[in-house]
PDB file of N, CA and C in Angstrom:
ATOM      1  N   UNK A   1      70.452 115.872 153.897  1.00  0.00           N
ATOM      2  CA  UNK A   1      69.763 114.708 154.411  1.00  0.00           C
ATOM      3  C   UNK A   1      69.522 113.694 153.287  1.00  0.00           C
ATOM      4  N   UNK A   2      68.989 114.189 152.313  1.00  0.00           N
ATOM      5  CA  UNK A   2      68.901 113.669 151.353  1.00  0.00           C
ATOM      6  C   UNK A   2      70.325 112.788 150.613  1.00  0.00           C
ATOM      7  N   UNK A   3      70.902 113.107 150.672  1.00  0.00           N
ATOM      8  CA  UNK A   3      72.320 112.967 149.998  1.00  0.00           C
ATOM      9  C   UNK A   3      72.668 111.739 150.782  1.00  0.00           C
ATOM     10  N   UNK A   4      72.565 111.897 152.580  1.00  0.00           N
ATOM     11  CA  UNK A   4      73.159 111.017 153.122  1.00  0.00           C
ATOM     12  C   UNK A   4      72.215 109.721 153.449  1.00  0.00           C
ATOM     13  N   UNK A   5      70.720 109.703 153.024  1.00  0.00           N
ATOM     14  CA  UNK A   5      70.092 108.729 152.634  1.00  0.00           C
ATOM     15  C   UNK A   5      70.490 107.838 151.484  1.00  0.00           C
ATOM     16  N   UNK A   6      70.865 108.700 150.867  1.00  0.00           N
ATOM     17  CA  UNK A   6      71.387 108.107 149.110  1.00  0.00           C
ATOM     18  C   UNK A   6      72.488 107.013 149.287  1.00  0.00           C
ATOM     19  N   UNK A   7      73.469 107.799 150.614  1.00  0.00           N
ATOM     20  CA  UNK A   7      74.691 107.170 151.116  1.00  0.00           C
ATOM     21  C   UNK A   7      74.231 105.905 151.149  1.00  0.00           C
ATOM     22  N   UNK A   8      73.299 106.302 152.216  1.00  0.00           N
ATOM     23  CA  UNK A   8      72.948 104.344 153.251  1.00  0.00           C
ATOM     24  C   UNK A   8      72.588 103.813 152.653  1.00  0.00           C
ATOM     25  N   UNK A   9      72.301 104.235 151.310  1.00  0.00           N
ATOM     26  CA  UNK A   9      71.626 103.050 150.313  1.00  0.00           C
ATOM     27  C   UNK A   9      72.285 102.634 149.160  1.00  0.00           C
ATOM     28  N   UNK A  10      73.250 103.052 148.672  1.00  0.00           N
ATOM     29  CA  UNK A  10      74.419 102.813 148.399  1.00  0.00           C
ATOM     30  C   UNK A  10      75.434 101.943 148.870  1.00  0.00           C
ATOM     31  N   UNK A  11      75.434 101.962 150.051  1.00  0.00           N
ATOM     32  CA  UNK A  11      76.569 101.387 150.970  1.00  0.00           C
ATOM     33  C   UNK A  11      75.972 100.076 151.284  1.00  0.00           C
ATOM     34  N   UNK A  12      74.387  99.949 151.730  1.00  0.00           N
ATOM     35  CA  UNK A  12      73.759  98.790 151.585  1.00  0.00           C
ATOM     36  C   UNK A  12      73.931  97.884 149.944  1.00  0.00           C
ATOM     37  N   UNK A  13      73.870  98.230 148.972  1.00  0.00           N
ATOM     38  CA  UNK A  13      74.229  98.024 148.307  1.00  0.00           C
ATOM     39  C   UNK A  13      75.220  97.283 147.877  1.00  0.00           C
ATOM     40  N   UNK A  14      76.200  98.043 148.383  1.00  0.00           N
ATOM     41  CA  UNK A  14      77.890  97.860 147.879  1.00  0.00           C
ATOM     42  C   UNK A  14      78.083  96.454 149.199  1.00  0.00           C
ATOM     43  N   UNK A  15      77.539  96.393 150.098  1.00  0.00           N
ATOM     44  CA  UNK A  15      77.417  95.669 151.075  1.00  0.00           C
ATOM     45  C   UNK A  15      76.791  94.267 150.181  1.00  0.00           C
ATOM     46  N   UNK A  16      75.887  94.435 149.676  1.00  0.00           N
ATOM     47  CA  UNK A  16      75.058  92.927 149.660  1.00  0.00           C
ATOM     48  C   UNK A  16      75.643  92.821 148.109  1.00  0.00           C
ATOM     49  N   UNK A  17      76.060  93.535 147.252  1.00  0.00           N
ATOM     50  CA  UNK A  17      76.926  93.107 145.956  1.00  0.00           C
ATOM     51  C   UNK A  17      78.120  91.782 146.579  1.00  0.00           C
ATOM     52  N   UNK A  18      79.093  92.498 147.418  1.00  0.00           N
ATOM     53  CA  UNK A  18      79.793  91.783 148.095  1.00  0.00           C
ATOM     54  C   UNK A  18      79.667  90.463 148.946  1.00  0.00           C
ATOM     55  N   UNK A  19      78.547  90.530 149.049  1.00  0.00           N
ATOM     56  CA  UNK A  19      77.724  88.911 150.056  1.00  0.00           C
ATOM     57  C   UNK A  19      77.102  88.170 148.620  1.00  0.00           C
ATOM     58  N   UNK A  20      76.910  88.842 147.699  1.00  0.00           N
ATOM     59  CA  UNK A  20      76.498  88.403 146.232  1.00  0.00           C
ATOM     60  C   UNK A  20      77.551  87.593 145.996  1.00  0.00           C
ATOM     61  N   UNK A  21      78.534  88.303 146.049  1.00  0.00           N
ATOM     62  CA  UNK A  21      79.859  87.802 144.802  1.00  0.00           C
ATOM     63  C   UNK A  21      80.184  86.566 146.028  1.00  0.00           C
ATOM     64  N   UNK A  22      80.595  86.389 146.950  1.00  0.00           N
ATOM     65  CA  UNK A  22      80.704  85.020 147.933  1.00  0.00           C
ATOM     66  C   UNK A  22      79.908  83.897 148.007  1.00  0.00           C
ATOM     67  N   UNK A  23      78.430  84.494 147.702  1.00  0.00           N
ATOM     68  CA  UNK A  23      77.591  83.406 147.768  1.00  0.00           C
ATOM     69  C   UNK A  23      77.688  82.973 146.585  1.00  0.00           C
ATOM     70  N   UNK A  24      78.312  83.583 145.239  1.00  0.00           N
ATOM     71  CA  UNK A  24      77.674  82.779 143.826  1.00  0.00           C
ATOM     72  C   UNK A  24      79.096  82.329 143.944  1.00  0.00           C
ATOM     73  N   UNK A  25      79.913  82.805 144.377  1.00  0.00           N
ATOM     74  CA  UNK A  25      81.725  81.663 144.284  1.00  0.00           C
ATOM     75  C   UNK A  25      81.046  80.160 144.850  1.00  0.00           C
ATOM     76  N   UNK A  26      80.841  80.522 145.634  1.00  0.00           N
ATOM     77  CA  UNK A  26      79.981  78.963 146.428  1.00  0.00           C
ATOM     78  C   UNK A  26      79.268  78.369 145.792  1.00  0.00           C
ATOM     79  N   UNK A  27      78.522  78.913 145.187  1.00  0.00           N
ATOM     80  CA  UNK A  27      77.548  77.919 144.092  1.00  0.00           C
ATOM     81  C   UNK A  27      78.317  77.809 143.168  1.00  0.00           C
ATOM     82  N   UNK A  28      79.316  78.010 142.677  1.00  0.00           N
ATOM     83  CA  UNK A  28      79.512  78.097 141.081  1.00  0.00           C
ATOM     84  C   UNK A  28      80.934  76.692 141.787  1.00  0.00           C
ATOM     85  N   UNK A  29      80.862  76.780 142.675  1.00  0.00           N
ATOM     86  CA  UNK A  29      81.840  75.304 143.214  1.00  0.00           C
ATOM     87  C   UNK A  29      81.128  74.301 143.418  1.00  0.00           C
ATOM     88  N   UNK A  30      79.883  74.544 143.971  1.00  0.00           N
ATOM     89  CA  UNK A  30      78.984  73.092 144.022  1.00  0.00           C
ATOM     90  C   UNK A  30      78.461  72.638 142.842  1.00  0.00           C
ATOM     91  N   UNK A  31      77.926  73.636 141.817  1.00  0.00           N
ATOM     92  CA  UNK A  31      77.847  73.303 140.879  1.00  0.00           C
ATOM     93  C   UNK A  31      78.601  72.405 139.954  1.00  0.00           C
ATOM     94  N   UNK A  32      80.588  73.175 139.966  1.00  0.00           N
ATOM     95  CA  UNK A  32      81.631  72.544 139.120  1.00  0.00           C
ATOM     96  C   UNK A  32      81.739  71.013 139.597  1.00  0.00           C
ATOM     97  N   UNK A  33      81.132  70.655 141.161  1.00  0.00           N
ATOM     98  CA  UNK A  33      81.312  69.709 141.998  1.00  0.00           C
ATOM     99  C   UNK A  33      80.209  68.220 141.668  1.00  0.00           C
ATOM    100  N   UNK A  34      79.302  68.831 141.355  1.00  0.00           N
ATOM    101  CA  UNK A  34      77.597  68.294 140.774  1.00  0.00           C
ATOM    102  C   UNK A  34      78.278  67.721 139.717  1.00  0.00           C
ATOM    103  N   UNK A  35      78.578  68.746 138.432  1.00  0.00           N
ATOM    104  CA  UNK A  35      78.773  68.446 137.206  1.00  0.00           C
ATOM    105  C   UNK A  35      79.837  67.195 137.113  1.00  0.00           C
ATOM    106  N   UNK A  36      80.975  67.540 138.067  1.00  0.00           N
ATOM    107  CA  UNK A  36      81.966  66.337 138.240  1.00  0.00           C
ATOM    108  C   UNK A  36      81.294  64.856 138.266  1.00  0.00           C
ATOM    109  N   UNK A  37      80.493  65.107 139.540  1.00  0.00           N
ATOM    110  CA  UNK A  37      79.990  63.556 139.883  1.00  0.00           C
ATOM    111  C   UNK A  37      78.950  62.647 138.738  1.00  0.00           C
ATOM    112  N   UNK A  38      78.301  64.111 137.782  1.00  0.00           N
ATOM    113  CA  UNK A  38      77.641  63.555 136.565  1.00  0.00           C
ATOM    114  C   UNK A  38      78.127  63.177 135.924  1.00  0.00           C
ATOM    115  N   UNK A  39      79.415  63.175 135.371  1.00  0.00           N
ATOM    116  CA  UNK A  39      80.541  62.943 134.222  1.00  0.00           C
ATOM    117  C   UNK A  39      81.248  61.769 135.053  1.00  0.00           C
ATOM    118  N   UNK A  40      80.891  61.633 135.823  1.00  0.00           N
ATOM    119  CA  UNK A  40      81.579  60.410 136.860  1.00  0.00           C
ATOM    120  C   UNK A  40      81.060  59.032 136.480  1.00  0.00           C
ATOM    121  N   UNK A  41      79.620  59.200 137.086  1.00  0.00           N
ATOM    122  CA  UNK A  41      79.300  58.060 137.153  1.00  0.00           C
ATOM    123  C   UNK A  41      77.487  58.170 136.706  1.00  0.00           C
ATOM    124  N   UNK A  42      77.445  57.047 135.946  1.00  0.00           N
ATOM    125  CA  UNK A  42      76.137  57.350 134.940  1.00  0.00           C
ATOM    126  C   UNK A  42      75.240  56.752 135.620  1.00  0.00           C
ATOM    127  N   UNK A  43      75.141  56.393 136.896  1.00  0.00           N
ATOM    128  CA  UNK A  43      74.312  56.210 137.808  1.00  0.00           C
ATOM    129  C   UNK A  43      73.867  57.143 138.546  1.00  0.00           C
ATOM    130  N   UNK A  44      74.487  58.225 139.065  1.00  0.00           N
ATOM    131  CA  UNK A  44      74.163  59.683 139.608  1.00  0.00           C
ATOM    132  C   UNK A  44      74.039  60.588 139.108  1.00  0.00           C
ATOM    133  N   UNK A  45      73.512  60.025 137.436  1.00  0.00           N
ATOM    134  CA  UNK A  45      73.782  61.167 136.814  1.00  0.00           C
ATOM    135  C   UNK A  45      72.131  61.993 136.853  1.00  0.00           C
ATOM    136  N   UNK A  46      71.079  61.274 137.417  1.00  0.00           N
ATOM    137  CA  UNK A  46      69.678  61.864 137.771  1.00  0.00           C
ATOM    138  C   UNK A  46      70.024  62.548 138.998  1.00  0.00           C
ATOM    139  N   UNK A  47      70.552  61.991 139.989  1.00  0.00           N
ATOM    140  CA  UNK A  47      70.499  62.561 141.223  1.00  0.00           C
ATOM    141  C   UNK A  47      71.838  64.161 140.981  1.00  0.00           C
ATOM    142  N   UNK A  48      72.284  63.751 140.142  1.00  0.00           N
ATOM    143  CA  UNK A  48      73.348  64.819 140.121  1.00  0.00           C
ATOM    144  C   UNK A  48      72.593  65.766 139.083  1.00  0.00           C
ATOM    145  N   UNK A  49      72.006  65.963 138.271  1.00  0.00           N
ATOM    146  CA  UNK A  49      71.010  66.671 137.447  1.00  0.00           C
ATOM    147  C   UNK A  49      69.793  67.441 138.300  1.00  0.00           C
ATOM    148  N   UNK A  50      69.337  66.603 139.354  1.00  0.00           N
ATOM    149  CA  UNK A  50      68.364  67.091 140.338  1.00  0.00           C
ATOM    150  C   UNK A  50      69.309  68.091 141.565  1.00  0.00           C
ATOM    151  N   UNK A  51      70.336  67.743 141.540  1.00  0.00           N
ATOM    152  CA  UNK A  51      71.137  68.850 142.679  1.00  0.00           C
ATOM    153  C   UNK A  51      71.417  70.437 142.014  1.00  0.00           C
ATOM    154  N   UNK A  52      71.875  69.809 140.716  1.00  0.00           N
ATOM    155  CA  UNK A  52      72.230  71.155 140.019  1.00  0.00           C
ATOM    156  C   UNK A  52      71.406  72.159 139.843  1.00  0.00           C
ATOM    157  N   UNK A  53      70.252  71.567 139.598  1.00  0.00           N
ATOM    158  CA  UNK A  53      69.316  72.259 139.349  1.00  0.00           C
ATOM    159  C   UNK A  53      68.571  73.076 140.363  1.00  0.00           C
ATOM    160  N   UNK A  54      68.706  71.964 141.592  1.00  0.00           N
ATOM    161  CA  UNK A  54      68.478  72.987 142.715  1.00  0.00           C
ATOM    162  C   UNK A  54      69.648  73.687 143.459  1.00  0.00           C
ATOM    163  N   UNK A  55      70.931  74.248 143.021  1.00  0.00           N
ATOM    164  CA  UNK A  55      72.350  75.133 143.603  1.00  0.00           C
ATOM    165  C   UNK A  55      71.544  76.102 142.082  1.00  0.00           C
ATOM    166  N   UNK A  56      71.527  76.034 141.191  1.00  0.00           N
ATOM    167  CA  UNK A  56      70.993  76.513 140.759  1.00  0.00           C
ATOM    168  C   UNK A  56      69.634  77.985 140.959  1.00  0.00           C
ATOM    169  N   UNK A  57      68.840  76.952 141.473  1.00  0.00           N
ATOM    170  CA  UNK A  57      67.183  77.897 141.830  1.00  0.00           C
ATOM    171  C   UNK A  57      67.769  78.483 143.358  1.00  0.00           C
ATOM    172  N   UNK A  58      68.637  77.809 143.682  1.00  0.00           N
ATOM    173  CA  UNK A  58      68.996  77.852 145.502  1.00  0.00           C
ATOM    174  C   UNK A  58      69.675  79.572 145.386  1.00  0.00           C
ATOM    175  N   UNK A  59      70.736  79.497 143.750  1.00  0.00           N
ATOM    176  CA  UNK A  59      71.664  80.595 144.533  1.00  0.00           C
ATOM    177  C   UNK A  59      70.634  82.192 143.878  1.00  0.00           C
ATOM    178  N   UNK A  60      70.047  81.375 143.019  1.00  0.00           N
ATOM    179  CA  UNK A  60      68.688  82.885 142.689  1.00  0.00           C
ATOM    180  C   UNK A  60      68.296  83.299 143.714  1.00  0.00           C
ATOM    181  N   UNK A  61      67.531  82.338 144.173  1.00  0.00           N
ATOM    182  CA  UNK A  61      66.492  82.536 145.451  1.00  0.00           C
ATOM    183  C   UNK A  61      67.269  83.053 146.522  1.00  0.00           C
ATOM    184  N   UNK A  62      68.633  82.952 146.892  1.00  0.00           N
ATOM    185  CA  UNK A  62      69.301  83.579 148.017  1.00  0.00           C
ATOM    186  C   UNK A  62      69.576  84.941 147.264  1.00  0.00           C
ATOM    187  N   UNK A  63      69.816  85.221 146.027  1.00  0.00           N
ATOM    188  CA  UNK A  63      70.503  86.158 145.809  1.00  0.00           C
ATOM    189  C   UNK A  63      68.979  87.630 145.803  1.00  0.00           C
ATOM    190  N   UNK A  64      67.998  87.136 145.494  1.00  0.00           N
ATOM    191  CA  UNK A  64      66.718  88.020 145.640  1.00  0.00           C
ATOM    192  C   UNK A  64      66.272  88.331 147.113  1.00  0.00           C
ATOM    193  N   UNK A  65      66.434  87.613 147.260  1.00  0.00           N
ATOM    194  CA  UNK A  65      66.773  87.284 149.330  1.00  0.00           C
ATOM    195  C   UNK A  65      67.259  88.362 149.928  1.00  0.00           C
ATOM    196  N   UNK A  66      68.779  87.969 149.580  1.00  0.00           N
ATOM    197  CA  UNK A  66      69.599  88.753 150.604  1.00  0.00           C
ATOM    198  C   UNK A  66      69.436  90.733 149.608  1.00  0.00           C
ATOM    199  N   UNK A  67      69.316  90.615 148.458  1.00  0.00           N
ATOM    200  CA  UNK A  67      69.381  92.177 147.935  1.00  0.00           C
ATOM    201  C   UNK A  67      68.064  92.593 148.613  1.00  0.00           C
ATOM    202  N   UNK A  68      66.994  92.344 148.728  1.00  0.00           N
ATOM    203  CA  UNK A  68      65.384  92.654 149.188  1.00  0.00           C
ATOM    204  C   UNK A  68      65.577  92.663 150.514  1.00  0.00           C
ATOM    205  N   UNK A  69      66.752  92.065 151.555  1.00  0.00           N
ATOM    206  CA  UNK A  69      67.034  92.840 152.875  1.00  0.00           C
ATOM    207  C   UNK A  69      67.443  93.878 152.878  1.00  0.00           C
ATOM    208  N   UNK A  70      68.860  93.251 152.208  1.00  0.00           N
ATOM    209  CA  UNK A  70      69.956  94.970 152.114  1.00  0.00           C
ATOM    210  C   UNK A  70      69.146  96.265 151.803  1.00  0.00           C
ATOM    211  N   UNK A  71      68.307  96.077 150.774  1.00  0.00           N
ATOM    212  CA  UNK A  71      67.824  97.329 150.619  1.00  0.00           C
ATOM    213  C   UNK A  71      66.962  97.956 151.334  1.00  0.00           C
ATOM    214  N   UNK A  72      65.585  96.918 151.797  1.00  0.00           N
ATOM    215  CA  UNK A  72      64.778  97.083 152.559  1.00  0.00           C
ATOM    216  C   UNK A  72      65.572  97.698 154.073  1.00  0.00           C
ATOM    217  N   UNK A  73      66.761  97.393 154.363  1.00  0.00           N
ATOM    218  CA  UNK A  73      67.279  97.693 155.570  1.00  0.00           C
ATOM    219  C   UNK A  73      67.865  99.361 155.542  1.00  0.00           C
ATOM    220  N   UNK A  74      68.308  99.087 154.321  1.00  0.00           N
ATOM    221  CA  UNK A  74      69.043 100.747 153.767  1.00  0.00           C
ATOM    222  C   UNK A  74      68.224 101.684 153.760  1.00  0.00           C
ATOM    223  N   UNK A  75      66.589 101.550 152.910  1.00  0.00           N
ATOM    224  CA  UNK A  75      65.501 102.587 153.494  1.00  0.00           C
ATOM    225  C   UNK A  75      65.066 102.611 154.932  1.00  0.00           C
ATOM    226  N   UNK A  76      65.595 101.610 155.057  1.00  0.00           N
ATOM    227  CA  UNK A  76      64.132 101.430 156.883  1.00  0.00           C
ATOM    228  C   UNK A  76      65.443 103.182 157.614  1.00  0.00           C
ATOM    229  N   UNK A  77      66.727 102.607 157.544  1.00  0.00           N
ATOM    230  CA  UNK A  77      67.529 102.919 158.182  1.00  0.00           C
ATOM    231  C   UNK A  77      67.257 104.648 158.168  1.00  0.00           C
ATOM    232  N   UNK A  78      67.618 105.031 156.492  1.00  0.00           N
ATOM    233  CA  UNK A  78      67.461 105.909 155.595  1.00  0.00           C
ATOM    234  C   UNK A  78      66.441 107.383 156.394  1.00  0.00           C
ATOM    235  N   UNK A  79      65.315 106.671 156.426  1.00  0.00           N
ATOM    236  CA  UNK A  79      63.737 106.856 156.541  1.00  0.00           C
ATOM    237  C   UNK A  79      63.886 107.178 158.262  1.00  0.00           C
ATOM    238  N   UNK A  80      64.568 106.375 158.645  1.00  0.00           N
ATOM    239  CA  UNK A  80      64.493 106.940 160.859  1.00  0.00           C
ATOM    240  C   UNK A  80      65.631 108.266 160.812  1.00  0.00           C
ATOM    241  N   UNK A  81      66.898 107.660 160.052  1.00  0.00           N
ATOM    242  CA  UNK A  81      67.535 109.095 160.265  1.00  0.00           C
ATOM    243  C   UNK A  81      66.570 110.191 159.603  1.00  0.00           C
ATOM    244  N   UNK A  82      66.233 110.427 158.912  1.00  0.00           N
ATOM    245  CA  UNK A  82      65.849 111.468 158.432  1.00  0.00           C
ATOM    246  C   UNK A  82      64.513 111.588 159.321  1.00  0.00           C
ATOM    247  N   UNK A  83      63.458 110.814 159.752  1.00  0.00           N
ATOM    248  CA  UNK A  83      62.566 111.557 160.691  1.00  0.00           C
ATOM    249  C   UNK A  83      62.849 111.764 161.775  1.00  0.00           C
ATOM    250  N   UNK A  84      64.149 111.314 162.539  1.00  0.00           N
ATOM    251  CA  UNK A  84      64.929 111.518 163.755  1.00  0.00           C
ATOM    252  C   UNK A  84      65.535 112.776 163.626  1.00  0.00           C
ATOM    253  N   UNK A  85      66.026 113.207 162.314  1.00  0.00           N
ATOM    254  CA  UNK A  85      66.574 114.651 162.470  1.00  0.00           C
ATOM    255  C   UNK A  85      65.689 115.713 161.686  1.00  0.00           C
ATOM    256  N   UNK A  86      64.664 115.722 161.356  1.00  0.00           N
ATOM    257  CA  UNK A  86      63.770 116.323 160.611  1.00  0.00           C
ATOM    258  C   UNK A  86      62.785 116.539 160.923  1.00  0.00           C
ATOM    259  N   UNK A  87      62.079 115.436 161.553  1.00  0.00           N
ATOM    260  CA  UNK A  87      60.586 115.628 161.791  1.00  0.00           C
ATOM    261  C   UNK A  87      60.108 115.601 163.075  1.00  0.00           C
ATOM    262  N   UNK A  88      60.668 114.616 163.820  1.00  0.00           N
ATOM    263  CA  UNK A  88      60.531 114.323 165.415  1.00  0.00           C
ATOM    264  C   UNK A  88      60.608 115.874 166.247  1.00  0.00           C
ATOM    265  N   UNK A  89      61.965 116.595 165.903  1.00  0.00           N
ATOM    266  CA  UNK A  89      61.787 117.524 166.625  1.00  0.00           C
ATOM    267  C   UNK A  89      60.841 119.221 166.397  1.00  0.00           C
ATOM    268  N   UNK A  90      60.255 118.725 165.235  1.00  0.00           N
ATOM    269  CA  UNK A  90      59.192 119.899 165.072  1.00  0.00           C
ATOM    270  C   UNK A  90      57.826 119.105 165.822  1.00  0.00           C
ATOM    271  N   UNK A  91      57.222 117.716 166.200  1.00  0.00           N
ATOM    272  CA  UNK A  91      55.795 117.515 166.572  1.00  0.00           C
ATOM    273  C   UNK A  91      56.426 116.865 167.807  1.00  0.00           C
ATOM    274  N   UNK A  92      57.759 116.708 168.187  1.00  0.00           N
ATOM    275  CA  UNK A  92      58.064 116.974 169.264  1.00  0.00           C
ATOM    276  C   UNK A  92      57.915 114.910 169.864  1.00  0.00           C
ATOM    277  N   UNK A  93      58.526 114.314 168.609  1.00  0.00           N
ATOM    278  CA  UNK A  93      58.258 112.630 168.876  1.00  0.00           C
ATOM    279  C   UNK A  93      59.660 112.315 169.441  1.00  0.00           C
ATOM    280  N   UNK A  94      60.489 113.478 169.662  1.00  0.00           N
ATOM    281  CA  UNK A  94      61.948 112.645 169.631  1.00  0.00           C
ATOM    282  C   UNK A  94      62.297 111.223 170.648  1.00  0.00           C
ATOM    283  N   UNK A  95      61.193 111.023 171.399  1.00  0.00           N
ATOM    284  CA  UNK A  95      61.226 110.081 172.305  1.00  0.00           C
ATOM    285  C   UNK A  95      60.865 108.970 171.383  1.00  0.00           C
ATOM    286  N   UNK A  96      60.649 108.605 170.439  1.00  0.00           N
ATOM    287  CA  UNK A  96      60.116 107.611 169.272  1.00  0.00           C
ATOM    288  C   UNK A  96      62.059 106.972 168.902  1.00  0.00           C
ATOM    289  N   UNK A  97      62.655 107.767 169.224  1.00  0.00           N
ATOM    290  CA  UNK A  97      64.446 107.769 168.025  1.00  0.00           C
ATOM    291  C   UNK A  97      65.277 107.202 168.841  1.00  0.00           C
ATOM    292  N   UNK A  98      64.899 107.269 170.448  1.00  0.00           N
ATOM    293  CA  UNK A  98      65.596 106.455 171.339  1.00  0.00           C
ATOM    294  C   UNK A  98      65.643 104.994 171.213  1.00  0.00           C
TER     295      UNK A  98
END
């Protein structure tokens, strides 16, 4: 049981690494995209300094985000199998697992 908790949390894991690595390709293009328009034109170069900065705080803040689901989802998950096959049927809750 144990082992296959370890699984789901693992796999959650390997799951939101992968939604990691997509979401920072995306930022790391808006960013190259920002930086362009600063080197462009020295009139946008505040408004293009103020974007970066927020693709920046934006792709942190998603990336603490989405790992603090994945995981939170991997125990929740983790935590029912194991009282669905462990505990329910000794106090007799199995109607709780439906």
């Amino acid at each position: 049981m144990e082992s296959n908790i370890i699984e789901a949390i693992k796999n959650g894991q390997a799951k939101t690494a992968v939604l990691r690595h997509d979401i920072d390709n995306g930022f790391i293009e808006l960013r190259v995209k920002v930086e362009s328009v600063k080197r462009d034109s020295v009139t946008a170069s505040s408004t293009a300094s103020k974007a970066l900065r927020l693709a920046r705080a934006s792709q942190q803040d998603y990336y603490h985000l989405t790992s603090a689901i994945s995981y939170n989802k991997a125990m929740i998950d983790g935590w029912r199998e194991y009282y669905c096959k462990e505990i329910a049927p000794k106090n007799n809750t199995e109607f709780m697992c439906k």
